[in-house]
Protein backbone atom coordinates (compact mmCIF):
# COMPACT_ATOMS: atom_id res chain seq x y z
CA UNK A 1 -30.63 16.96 -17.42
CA UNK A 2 -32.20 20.10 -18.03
CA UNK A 3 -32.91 23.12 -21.09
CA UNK A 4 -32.04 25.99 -20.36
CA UNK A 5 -34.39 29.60 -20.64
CA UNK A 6 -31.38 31.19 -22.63
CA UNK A 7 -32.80 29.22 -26.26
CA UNK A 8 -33.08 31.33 -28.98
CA UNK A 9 -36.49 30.28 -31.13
CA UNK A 10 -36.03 29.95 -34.98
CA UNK A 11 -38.35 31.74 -37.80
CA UNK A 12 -39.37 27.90 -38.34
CA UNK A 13 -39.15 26.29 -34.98
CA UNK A 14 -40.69 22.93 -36.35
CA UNK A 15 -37.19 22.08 -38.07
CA UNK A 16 -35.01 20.19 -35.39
CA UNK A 17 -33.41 22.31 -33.10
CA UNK A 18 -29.22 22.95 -32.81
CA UNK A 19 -28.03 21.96 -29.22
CA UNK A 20 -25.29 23.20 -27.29
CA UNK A 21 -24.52 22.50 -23.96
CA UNK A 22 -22.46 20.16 -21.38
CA UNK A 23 -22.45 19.14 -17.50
CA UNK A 24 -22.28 20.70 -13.99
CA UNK A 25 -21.22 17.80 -12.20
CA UNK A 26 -18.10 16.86 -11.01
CA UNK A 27 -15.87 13.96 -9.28
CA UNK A 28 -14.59 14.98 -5.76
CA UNK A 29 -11.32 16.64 -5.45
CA UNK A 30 -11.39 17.67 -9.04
CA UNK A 31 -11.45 21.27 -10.77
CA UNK A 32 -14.24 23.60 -12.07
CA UNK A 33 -14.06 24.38 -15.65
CA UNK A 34 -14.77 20.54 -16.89
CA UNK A 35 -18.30 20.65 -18.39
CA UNK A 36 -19.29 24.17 -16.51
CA UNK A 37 -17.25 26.12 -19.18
CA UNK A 38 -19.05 24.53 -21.73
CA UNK A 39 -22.74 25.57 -19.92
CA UNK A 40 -21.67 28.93 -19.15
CA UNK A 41 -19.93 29.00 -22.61
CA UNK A 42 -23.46 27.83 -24.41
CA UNK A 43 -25.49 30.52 -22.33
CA UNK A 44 -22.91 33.14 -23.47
CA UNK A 45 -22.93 32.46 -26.91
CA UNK A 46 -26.27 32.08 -27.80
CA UNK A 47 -26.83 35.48 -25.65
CA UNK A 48 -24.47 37.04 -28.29
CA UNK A 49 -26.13 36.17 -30.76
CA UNK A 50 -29.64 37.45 -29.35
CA UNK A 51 -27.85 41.30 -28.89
CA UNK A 52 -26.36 40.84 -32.38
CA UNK A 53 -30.18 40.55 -33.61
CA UNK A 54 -29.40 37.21 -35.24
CA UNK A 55 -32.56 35.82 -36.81
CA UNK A 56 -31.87 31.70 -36.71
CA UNK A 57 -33.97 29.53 -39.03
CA UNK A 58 -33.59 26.59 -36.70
CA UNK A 59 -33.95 27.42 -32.62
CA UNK A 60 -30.93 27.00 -30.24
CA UNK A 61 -30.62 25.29 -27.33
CA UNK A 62 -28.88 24.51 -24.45
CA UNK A 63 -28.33 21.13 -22.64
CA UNK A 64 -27.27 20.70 -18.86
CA UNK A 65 -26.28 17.41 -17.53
CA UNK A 66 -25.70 16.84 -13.81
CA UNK A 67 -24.91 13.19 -14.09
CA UNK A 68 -22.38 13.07 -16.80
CA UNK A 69 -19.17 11.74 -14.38
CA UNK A 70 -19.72 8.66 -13.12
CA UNK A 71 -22.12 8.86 -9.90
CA UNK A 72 -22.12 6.92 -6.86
CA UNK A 73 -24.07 4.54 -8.58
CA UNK A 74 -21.07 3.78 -10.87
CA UNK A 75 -23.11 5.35 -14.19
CA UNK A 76 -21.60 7.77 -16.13
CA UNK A 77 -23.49 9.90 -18.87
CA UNK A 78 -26.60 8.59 -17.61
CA UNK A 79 -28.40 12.14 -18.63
CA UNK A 80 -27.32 12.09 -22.30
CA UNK A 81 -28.09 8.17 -22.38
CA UNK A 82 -31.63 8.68 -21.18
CA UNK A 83 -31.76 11.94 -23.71
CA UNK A 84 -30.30 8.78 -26.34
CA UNK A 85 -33.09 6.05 -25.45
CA UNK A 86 -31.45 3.68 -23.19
CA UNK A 87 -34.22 1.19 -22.11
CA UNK A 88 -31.83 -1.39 -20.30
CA UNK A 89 -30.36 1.86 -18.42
CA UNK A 90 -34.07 3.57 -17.66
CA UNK A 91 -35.45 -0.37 -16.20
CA UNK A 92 -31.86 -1.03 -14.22
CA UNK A 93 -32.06 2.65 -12.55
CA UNK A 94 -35.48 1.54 -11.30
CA UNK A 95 -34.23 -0.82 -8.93
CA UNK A 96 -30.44 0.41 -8.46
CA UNK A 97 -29.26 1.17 -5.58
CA UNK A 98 -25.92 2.36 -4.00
CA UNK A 99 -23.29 1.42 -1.57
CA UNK A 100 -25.49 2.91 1.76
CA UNK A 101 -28.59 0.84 -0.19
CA UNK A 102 -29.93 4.45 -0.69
CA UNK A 103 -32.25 3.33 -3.94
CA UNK A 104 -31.31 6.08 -7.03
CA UNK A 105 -34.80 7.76 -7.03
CA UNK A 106 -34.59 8.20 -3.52
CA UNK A 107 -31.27 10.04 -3.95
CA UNK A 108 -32.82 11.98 -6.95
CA UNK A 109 -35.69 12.97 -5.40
CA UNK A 110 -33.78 14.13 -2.78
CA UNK A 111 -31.86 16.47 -5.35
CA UNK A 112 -35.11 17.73 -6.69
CA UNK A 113 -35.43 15.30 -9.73
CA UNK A 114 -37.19 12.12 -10.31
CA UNK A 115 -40.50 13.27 -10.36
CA UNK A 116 -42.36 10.25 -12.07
CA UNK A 117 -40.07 7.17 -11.08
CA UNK A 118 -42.25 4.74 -12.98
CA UNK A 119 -41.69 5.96 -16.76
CA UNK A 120 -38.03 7.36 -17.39
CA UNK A 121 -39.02 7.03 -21.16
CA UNK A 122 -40.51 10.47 -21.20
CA UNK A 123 -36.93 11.77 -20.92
CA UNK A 124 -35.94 9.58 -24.31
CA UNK A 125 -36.09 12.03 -27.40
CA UNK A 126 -37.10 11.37 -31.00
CA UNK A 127 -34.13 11.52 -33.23
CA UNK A 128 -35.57 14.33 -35.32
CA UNK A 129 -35.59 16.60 -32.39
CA UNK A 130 -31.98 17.96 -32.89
CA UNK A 131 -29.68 18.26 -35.83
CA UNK A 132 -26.78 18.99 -34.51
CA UNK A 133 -24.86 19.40 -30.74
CA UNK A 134 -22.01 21.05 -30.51
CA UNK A 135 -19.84 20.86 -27.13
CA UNK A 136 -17.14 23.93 -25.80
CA UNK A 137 -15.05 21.90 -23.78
CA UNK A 138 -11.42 22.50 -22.29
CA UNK A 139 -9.15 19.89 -23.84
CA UNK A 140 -7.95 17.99 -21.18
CA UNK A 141 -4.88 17.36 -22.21
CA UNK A 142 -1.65 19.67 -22.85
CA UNK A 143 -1.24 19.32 -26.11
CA UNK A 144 -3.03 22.67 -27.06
CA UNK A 145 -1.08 24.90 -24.67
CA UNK A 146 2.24 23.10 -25.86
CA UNK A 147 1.55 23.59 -29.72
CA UNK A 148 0.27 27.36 -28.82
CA UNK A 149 -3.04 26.30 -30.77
CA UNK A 150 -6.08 28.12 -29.23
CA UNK A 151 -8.69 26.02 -31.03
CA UNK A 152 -9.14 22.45 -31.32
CA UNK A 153 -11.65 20.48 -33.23
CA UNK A 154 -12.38 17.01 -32.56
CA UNK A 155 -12.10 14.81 -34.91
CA UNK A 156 -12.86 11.75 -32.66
CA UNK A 157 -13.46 10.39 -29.58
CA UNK A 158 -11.70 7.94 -27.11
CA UNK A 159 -14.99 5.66 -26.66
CA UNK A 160 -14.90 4.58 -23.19
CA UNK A 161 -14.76 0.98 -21.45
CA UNK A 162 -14.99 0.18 -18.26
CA UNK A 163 -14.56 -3.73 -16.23
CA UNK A 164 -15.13 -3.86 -12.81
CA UNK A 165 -12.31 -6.93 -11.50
CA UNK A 166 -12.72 -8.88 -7.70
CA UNK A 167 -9.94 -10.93 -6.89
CA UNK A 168 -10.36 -13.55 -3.31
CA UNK A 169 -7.63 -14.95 -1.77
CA UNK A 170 -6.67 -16.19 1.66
CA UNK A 171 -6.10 -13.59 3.90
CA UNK A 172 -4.27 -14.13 6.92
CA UNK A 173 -1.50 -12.20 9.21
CA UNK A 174 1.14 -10.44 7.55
CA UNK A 175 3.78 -11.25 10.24
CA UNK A 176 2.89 -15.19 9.95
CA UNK A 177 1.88 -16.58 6.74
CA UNK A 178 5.29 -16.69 4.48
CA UNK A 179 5.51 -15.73 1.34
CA UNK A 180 5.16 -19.21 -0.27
CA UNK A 181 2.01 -19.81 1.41
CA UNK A 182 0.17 -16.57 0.23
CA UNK A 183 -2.61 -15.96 -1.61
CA UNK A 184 -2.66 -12.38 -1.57
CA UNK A 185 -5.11 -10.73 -3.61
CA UNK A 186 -3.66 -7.30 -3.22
CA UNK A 187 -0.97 -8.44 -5.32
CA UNK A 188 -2.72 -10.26 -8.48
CA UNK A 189 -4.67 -6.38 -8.19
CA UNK A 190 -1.28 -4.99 -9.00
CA UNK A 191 0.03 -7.39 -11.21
CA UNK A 192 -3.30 -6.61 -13.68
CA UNK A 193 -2.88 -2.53 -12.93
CA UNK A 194 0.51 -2.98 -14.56
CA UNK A 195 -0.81 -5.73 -17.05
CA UNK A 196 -3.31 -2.80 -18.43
CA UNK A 197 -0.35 -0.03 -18.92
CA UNK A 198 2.08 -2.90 -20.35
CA UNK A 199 -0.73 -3.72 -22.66
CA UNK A 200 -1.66 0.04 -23.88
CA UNK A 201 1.95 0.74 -24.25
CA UNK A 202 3.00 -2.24 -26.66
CA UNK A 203 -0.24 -1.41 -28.58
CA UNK A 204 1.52 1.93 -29.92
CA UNK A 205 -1.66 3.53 -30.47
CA UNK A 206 -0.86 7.05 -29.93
CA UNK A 207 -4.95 7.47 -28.27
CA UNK A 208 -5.08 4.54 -26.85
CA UNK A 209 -5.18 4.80 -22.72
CA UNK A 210 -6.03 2.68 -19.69
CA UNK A 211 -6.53 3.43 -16.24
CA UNK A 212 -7.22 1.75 -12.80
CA UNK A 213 -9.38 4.51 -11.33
CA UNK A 214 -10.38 2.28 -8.37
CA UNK A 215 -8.50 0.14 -6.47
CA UNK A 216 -9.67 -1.58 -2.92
CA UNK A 217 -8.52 -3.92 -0.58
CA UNK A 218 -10.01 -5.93 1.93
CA UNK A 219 -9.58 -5.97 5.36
CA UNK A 220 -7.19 -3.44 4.65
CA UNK A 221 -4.76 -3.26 7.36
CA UNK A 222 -1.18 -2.62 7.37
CA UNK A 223 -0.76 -6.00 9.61
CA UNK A 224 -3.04 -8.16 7.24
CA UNK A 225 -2.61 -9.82 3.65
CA UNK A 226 -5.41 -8.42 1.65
CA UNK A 227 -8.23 -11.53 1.41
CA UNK A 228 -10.47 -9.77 -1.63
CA UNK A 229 -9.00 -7.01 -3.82
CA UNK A 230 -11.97 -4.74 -6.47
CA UNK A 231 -10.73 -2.78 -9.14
CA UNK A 232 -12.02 -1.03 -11.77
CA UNK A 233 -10.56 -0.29 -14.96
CA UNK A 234 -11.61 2.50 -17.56
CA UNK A 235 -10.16 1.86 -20.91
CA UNK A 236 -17.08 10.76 -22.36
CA UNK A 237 -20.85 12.96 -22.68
CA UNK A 238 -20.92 14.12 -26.24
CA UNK A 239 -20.37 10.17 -27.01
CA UNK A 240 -23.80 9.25 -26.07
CA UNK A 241 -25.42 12.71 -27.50
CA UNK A 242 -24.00 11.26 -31.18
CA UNK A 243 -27.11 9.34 -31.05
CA UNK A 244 -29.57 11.79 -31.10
CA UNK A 245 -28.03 13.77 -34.04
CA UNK A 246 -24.64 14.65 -35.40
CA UNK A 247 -22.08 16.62 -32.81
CA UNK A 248 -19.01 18.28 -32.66
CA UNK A 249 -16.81 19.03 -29.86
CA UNK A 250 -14.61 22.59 -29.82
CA UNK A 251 -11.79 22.34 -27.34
CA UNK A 252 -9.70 25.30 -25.56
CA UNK A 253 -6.24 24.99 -24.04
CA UNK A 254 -5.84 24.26 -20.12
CA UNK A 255 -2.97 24.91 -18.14
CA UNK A 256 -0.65 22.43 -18.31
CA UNK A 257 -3.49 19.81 -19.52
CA UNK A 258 -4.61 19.45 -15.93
CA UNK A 259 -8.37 17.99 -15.38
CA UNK A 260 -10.24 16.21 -12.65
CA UNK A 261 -7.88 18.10 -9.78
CA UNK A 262 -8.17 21.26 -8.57
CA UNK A 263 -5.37 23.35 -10.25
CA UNK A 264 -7.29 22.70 -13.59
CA UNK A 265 -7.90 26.00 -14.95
CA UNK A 266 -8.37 28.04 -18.45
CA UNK A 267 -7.86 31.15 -18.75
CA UNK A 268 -10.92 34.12 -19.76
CA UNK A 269 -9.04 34.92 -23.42
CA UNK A 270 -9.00 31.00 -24.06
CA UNK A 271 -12.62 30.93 -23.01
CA UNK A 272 -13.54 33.75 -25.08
CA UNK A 273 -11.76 32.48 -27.97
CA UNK A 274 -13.63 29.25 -27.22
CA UNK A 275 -17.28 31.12 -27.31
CA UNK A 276 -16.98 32.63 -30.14
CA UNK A 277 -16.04 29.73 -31.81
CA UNK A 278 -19.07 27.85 -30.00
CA UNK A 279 -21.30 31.26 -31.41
CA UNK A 280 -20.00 31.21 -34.83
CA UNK A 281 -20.88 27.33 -35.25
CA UNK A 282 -24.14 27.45 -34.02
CA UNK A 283 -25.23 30.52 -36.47
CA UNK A 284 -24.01 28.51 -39.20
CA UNK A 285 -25.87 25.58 -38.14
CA UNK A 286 -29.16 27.04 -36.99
CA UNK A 287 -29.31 28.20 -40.88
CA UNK A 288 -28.76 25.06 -42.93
């Protein structure tokens, strides 16, 4: 995580700040206007209001994340949790490592980060340092674009869960075991995916979702009964920046509510709608 030069210093810069800001990273195969639009969308509007010759009494910021999806290290949000004070996150990064035993200050410092492994606290911020962050984000979801609504505002947010399942069984050759005499693991995988939609369905919670994002089997071959089955089962950025201060989230429509694949897209009007939203909210802020 990172500030960015395009601040804007208030006429009393020892009152906490007003943060805007979101992330740059991304999971593979996915789209590019999750978390960049709300960077580029920050920079933007906190330009504007520098050629308006807006005076703030409280200085503007903006935050960039690069590690808000999960990472190969299975963390997500780990910038804004650090940002939030997360001791039992800053001592397990310390000796985490991932699935090529490449430790996660290795790969950091490879990326340019991680300068002082030995005390992540120095990235953990004192609650009065922000009172406010406010998020531009696309929504994610269709319902926007269906309802013709070019604004959203967040009310709340789907707080995320996550359990990582292993299932062993026997193994064997798919031609010669029988069915009776299985233990395939591949299967009791299954039978939970479908368990978690059955369950999230009869709960009739309109926001209520579950997902198996991950789902491996092992030896996996077409001629051999899975022996161990992993899943994972997920049940967001700005969630773990509501610890720092009070934050908002503004959302614009994208087509067709696509996200994390590459035909997501919004279009320039809905992002320009979206940054002058983001502009007017941070004046208002950076005054009270």
């Amino acid at each position: 995580m990172t500030k960015l030069s395009s601040n804007l210093e208030g006429h009393e810069p020892g009152l906490a700040a007003v943060a805007t800001g979101s992330h740059i990273d991304a999971i593979p195969y996915s789209g590019k206007y999750d978390g960049v639009v709300g960077v580029l969308g920050g920079i933007e509007a906190i330009n504007v209001l520098k050629r308006s010759g807006f005076k703030p009494k409280r200085s503007l910021e903006v935050i960039l994340f690069t590690s808000e999806e999960p990472t190969r290290f299975g963390i997500s949000c780990l910038g804004s949790r650090l940002l939030a004070g997360s001791e039992a996150l800053a001592k397990a990064l310390k000796t985490m490592v991932d699935g090529q035993n490449v430790s996660f200050f290795d790969a950091a410092r490879s990326a340019g980060y991680a300068k002082d492994q030995d005390d992540l606290s120095i990235a953990f911020l004192k609650k009065e340092t922000y009172t406010a962050f406010v998020e531009l984000h696309i929504e994610q979801g269709p319902i926007l674009e269906e309802e013709g609504i070019s604004i959203g505002i967040v009310t709340a947010i789907a707080a995320p869960a996550s359990i990582k399942v292993e299932f062993e069984g026997n193994g064997g050759h798919a031609g010669a075991v029988l069915m009776p005499n299985r233990n395939d693991a591949g299967l009791a995988a299954a039978e939970l995916a479908l368990a978690v939609e059955r369950h999230v369905l009869e709960s009739r919670s309109v926001d209520s979702v579950g997902t198996v994002g991950i789902l491996e089997l092992h030896p996996g071959a077409i001629n051999s009964i899975p022996s161990k089955s992993h899943l994972q089962i997920g049940a967001n950025l700005a969630f773990y920046s509501c610890r720092i201060s009070p934050m908002g989230m503004i959302f614009i429509p994208c087509y067709k509510g696509y996200s994390h694949k590459p035909e997501e897209f919004s279009s320039i009007d809905d992002i320009s709608n979206g940054v002058k939203v983001l502009a007017l909210t941070l004046a208002k802020f950076s005054l009270e």
